[in-house]
C-alpha atoms as a PDB file:
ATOM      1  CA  UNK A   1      -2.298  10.086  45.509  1.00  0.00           C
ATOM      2  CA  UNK A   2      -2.503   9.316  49.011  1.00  0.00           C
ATOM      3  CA  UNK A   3      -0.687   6.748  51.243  1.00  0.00           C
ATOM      4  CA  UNK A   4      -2.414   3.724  50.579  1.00  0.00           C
ATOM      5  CA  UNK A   5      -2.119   4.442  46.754  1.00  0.00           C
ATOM      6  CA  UNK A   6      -4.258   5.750  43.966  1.00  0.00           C
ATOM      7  CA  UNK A   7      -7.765   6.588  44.347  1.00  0.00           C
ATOM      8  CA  UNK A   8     -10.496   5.145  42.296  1.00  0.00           C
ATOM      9  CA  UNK A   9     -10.976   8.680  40.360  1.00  0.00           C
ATOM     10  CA  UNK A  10      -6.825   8.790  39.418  1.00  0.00           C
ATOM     11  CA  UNK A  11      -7.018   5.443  37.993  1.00  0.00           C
ATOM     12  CA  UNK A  12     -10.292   6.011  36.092  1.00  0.00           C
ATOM     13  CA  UNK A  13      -8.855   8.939  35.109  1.00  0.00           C
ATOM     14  CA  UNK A  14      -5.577   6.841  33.779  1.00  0.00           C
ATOM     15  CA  UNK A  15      -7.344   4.435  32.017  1.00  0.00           C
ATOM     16  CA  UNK A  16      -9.619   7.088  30.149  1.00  0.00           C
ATOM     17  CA  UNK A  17      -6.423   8.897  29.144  1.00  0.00           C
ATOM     18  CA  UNK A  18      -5.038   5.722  27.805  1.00  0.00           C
ATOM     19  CA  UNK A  19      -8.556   4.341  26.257  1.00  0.00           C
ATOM     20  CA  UNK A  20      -8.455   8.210  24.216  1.00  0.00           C
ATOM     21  CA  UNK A  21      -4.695   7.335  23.174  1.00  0.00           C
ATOM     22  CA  UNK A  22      -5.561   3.694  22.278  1.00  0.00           C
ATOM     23  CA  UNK A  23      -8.532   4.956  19.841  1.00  0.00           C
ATOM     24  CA  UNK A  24      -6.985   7.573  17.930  1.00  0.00           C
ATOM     25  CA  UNK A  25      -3.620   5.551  16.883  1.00  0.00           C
ATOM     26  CA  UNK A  26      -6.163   2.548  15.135  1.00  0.00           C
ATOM     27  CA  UNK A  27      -7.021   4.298  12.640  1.00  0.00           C
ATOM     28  CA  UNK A  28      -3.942   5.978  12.025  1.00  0.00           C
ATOM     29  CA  UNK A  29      -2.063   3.104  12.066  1.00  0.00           C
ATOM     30  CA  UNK A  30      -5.021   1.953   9.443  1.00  0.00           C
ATOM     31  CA  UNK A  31      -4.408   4.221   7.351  1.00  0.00           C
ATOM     32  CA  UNK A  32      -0.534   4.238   7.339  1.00  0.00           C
ATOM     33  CA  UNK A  33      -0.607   0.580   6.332  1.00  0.00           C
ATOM     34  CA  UNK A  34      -3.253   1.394   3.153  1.00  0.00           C
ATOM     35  CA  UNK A  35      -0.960   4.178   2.115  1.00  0.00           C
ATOM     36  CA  UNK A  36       1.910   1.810   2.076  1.00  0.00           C
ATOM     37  CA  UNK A  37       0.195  -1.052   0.391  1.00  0.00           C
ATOM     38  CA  UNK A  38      -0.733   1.693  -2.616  1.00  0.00           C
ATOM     39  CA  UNK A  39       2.838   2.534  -2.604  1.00  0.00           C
ATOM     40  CA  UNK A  40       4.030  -1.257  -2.937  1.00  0.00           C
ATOM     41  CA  UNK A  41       1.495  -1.729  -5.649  1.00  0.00           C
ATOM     42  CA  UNK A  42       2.798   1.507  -7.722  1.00  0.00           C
ATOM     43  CA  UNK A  43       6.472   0.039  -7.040  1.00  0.00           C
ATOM     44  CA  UNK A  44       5.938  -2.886  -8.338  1.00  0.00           C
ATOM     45  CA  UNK A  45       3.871  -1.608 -11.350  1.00  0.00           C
ATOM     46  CA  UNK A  46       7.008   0.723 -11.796  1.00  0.00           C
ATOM     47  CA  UNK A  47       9.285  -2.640 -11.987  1.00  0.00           C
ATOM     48  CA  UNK A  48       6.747  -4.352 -14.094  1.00  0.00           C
ATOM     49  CA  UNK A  49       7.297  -1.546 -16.568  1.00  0.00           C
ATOM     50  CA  UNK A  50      10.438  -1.511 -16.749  1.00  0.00           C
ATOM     51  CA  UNK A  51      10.839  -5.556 -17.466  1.00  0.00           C
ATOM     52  CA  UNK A  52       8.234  -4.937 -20.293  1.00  0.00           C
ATOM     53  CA  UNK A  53      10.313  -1.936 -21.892  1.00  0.00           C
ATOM     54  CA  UNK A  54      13.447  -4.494 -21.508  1.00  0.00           C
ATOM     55  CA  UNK A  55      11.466  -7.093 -23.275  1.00  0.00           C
ATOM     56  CA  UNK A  56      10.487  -5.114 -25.681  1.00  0.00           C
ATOM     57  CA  UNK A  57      13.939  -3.715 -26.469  1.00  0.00           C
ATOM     58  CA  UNK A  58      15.756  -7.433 -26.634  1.00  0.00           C
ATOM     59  CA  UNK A  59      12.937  -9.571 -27.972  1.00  0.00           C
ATOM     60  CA  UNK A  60      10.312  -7.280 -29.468  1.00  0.00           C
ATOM     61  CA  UNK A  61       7.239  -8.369 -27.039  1.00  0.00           C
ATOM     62  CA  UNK A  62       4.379  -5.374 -27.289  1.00  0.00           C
ATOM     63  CA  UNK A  63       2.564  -6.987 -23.843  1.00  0.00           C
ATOM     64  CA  UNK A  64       2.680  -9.302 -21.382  1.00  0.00           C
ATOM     65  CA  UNK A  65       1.789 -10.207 -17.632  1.00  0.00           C
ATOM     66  CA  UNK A  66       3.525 -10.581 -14.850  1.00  0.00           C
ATOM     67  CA  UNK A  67       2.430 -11.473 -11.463  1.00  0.00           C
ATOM     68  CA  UNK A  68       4.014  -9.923  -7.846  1.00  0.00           C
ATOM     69  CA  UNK A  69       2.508 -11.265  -4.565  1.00  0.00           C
ATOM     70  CA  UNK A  70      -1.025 -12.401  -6.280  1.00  0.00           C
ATOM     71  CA  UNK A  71      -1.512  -9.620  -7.882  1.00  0.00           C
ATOM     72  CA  UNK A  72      -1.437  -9.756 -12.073  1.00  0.00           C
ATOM     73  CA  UNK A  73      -0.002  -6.432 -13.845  1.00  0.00           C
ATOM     74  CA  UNK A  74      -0.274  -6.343 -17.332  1.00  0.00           C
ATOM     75  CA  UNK A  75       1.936  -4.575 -19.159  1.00  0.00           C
ATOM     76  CA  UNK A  76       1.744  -3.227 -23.015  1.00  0.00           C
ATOM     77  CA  UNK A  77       4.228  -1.269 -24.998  1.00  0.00           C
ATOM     78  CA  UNK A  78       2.169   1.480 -26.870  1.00  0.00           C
ATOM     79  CA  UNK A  79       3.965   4.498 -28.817  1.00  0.00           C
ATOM     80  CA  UNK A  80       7.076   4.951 -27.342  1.00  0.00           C
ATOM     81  CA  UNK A  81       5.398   4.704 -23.735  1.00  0.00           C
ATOM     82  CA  UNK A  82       4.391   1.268 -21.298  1.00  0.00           C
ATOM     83  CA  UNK A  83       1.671   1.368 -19.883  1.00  0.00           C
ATOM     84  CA  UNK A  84       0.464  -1.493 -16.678  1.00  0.00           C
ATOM     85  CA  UNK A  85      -2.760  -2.345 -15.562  1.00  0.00           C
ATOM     86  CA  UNK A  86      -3.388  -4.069 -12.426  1.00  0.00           C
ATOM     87  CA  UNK A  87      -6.244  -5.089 -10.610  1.00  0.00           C
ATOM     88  CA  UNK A  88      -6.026  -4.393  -6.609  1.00  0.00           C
ATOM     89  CA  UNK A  89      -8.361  -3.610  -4.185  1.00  0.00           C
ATOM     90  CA  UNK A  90     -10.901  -4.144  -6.134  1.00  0.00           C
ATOM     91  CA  UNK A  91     -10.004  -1.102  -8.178  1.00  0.00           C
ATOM     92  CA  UNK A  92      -8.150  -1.030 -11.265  1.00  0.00           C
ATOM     93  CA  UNK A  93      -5.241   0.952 -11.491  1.00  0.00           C
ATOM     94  CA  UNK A  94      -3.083   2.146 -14.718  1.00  0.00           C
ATOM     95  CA  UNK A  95       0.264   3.550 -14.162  1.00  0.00           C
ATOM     96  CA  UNK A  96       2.072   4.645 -17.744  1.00  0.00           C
ATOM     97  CA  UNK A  97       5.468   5.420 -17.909  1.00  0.00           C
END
């Protein structure tokens, strides 16, 4: 840096540094949010469960469906164990508890 300010070289420089910073938190960012929506979908799939094991237990239902922010889990009480299907995605996921 001189008197008059920075030179063209510093301020490339700058804006290179914060281009390279800018690039490598997208897809990190990316993939934080994915791993979180996975995680809402399992928690809800974990609620989901447990409402079908209380149905089952007060008023003898063996399945049902339930839907949580547009997606449909479906739920069925197999063998001592409930089990929920959802579709999300565009995968399907199981998650038995």
């Amino acid at each position: 840096m001189n008197e008059q300010g920075f030179s063209f070289v510093e301020a490339l420089l700058a804006v290179v540094i914060l281009f390279f910073l800018s690039t490598s938190l997208v897809p990190l960012t990316y993939h934080m949010k994915q791993q979180l929506e996975e995680q809402k979908w399992q928690a809800h799939a974990a609620e989901v469960a447990f409402n079908g094991a209380l149905l089952q237990q007060r008023y003898g239902e063996w399945s049902g469906v339930q839907e949580i922010e547009g997606v449909s889990y479906f739920w069925n009480f197999d063998s001592g164990s409930v089990c929920v299907t959802y579709d999300a995605d565009l995968e399907e996921h199981e998650l038995c508890v």
